[in-house]
C-alpha atoms as a PDB file:
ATOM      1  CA  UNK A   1       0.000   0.000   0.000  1.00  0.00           C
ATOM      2  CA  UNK A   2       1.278   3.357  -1.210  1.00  0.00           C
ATOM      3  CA  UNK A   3       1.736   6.140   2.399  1.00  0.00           C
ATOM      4  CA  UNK A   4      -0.269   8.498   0.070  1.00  0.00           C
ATOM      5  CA  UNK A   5      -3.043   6.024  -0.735  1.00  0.00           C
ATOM      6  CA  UNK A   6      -5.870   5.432   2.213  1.00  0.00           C
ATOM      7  CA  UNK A   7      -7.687   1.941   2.783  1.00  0.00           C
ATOM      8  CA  UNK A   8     -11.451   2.370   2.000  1.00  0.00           C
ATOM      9  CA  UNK A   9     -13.623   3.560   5.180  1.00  0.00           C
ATOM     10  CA  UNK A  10     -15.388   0.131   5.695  1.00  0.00           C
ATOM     11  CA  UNK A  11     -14.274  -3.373   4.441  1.00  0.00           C
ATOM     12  CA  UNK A  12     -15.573  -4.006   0.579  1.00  0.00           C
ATOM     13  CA  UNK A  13     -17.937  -7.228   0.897  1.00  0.00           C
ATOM     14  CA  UNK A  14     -18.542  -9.338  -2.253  1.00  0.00           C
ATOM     15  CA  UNK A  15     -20.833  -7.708  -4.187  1.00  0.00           C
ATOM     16  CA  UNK A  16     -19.553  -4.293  -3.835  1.00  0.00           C
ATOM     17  CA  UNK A  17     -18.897  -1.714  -6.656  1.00  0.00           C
ATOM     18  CA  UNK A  18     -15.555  -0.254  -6.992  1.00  0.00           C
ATOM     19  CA  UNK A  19     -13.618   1.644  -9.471  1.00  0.00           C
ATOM     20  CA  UNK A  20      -9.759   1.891 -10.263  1.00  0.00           C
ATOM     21  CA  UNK A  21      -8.333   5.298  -9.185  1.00  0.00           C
ATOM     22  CA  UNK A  22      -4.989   4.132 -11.108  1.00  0.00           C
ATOM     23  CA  UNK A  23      -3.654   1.661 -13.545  1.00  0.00           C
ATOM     24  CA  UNK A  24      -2.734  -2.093 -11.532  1.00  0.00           C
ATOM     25  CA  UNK A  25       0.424  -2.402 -11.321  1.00  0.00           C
ATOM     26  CA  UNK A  26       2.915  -4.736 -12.733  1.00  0.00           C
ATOM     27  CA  UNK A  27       3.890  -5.995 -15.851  1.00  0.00           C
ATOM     28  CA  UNK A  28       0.697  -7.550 -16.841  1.00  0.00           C
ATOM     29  CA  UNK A  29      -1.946  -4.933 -16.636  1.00  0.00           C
ATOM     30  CA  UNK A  30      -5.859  -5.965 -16.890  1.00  0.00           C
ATOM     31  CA  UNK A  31      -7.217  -3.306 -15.415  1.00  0.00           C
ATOM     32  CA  UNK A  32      -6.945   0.051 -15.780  1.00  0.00           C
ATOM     33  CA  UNK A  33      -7.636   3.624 -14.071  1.00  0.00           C
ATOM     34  CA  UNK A  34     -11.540   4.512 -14.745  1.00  0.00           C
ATOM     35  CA  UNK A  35     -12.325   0.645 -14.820  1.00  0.00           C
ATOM     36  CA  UNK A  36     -15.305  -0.608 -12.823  1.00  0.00           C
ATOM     37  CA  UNK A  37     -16.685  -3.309 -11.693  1.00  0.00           C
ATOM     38  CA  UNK A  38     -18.271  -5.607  -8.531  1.00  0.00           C
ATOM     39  CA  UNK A  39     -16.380  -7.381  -6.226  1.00  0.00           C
ATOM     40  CA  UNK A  40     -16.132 -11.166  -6.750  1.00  0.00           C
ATOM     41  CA  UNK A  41     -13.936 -12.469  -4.037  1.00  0.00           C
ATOM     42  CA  UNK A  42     -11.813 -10.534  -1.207  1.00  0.00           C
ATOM     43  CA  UNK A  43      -8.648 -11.718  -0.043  1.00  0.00           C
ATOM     44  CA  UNK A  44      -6.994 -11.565   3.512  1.00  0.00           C
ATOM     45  CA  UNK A  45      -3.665  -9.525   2.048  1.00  0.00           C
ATOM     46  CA  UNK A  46      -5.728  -6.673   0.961  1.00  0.00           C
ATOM     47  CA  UNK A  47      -6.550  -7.615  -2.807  1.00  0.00           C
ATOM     48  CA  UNK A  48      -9.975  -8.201  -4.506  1.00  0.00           C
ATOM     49  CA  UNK A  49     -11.176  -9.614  -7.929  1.00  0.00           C
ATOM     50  CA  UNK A  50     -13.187  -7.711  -9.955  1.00  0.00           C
ATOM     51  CA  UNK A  51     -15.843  -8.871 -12.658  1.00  0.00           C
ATOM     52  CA  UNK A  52     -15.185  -6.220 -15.626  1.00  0.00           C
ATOM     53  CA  UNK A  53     -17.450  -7.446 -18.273  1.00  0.00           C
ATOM     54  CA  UNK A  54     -20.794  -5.692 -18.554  1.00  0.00           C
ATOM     55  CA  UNK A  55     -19.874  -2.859 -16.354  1.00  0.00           C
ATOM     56  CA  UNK A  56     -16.864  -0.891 -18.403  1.00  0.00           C
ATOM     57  CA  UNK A  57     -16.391  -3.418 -20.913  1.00  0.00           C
ATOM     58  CA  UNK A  58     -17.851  -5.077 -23.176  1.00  0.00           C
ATOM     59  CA  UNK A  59     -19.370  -8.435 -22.378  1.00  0.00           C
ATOM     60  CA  UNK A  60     -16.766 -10.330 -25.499  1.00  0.00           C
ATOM     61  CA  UNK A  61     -13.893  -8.832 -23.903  1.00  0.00           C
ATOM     62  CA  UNK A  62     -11.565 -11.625 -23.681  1.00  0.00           C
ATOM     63  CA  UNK A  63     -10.270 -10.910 -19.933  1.00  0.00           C
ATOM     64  CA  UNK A  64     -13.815  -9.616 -18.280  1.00  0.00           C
ATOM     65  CA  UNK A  65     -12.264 -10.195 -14.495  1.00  0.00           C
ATOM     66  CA  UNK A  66      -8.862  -8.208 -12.718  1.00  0.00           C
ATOM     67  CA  UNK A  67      -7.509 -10.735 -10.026  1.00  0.00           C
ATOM     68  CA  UNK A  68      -5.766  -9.386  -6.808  1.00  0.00           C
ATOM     69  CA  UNK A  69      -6.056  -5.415  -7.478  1.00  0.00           C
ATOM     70  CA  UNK A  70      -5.072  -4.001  -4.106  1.00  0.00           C
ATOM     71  CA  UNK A  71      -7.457  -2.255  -1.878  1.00  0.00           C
ATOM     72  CA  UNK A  72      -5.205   0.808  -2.209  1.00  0.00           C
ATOM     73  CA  UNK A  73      -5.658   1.500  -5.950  1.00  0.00           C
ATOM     74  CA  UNK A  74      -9.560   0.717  -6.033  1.00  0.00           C
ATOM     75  CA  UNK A  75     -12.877   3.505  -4.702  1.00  0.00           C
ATOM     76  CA  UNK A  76     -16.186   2.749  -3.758  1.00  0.00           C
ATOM     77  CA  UNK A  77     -18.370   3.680  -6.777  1.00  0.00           C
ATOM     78  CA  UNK A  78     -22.481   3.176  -7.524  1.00  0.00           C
ATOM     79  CA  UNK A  79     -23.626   0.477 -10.319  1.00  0.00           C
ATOM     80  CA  UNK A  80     -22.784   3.313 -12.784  1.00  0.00           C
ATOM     81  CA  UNK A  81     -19.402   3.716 -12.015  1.00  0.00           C
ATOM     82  CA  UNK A  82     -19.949   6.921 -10.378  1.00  0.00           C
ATOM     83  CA  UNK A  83     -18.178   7.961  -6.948  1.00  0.00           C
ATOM     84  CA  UNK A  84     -20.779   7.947  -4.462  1.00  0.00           C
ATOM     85  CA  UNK A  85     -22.025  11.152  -3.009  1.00  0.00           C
ATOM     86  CA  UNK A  86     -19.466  13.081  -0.727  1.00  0.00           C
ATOM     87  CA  UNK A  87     -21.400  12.980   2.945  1.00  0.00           C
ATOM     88  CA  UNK A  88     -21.305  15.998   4.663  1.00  0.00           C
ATOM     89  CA  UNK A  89     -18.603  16.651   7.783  1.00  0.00           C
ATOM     90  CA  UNK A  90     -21.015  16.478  10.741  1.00  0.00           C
ATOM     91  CA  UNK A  91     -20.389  19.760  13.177  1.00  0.00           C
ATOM     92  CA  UNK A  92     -19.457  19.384  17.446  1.00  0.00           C
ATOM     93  CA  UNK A  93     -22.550  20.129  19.083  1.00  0.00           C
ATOM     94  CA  UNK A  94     -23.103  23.798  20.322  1.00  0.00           C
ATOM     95  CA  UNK A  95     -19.812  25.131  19.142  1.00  0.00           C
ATOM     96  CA  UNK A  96     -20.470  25.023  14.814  1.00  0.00           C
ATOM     97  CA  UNK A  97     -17.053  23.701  14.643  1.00  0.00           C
ATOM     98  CA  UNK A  98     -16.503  20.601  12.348  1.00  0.00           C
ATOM     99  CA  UNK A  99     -15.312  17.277  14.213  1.00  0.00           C
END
């Protein structure tokens, strides 16, 4: 995990949508920034697979899943792809201060 990069707010849970904030690294690159998809399986080390097909690709794409993109490179997003609304910073009672 990069010291710039954050780990999401909650766990991801199969099922999830997320989208790449960056290419996946390596030498062999299936997925890249702007690609979305739902999470098929999450891993202990901090990786998830992704099912790509039908989402940002088309459904003949010949690799339709990213294996073992790490939670660092990878956003919450809705089934569109989109980033989900920012929520509000909630204020200290009384004083109008943010937390």
């Amino acid at each position: 995990m990069q010291t710039h990069d954050a780990a999401p707010a909650r766990p991801l849970a199969i099922g999830d949508f997320v989208r790449l904030r960056r290419d996946e690294p390596g030498e062999f690159v299936t997925a890249r920034a702007g690609d979305w998809g739902q999470v098929s399986r999450v891993y202990r080390n901090g990786t998830v697979d992704l099912m790509l097909a039908g989402y940002c690709r088309p459904r003949t794409t010949p690799q339709p899943r990213a294996t073992s993109i790490p939670l660092s490179i990878v956003e919450r997003c809705d089934a569109f792809g989109r980033p989900p609304p920012v929520q509000p910073r909630r204020r200290v009672w009384g004083t109008g201060a943010p937390e």
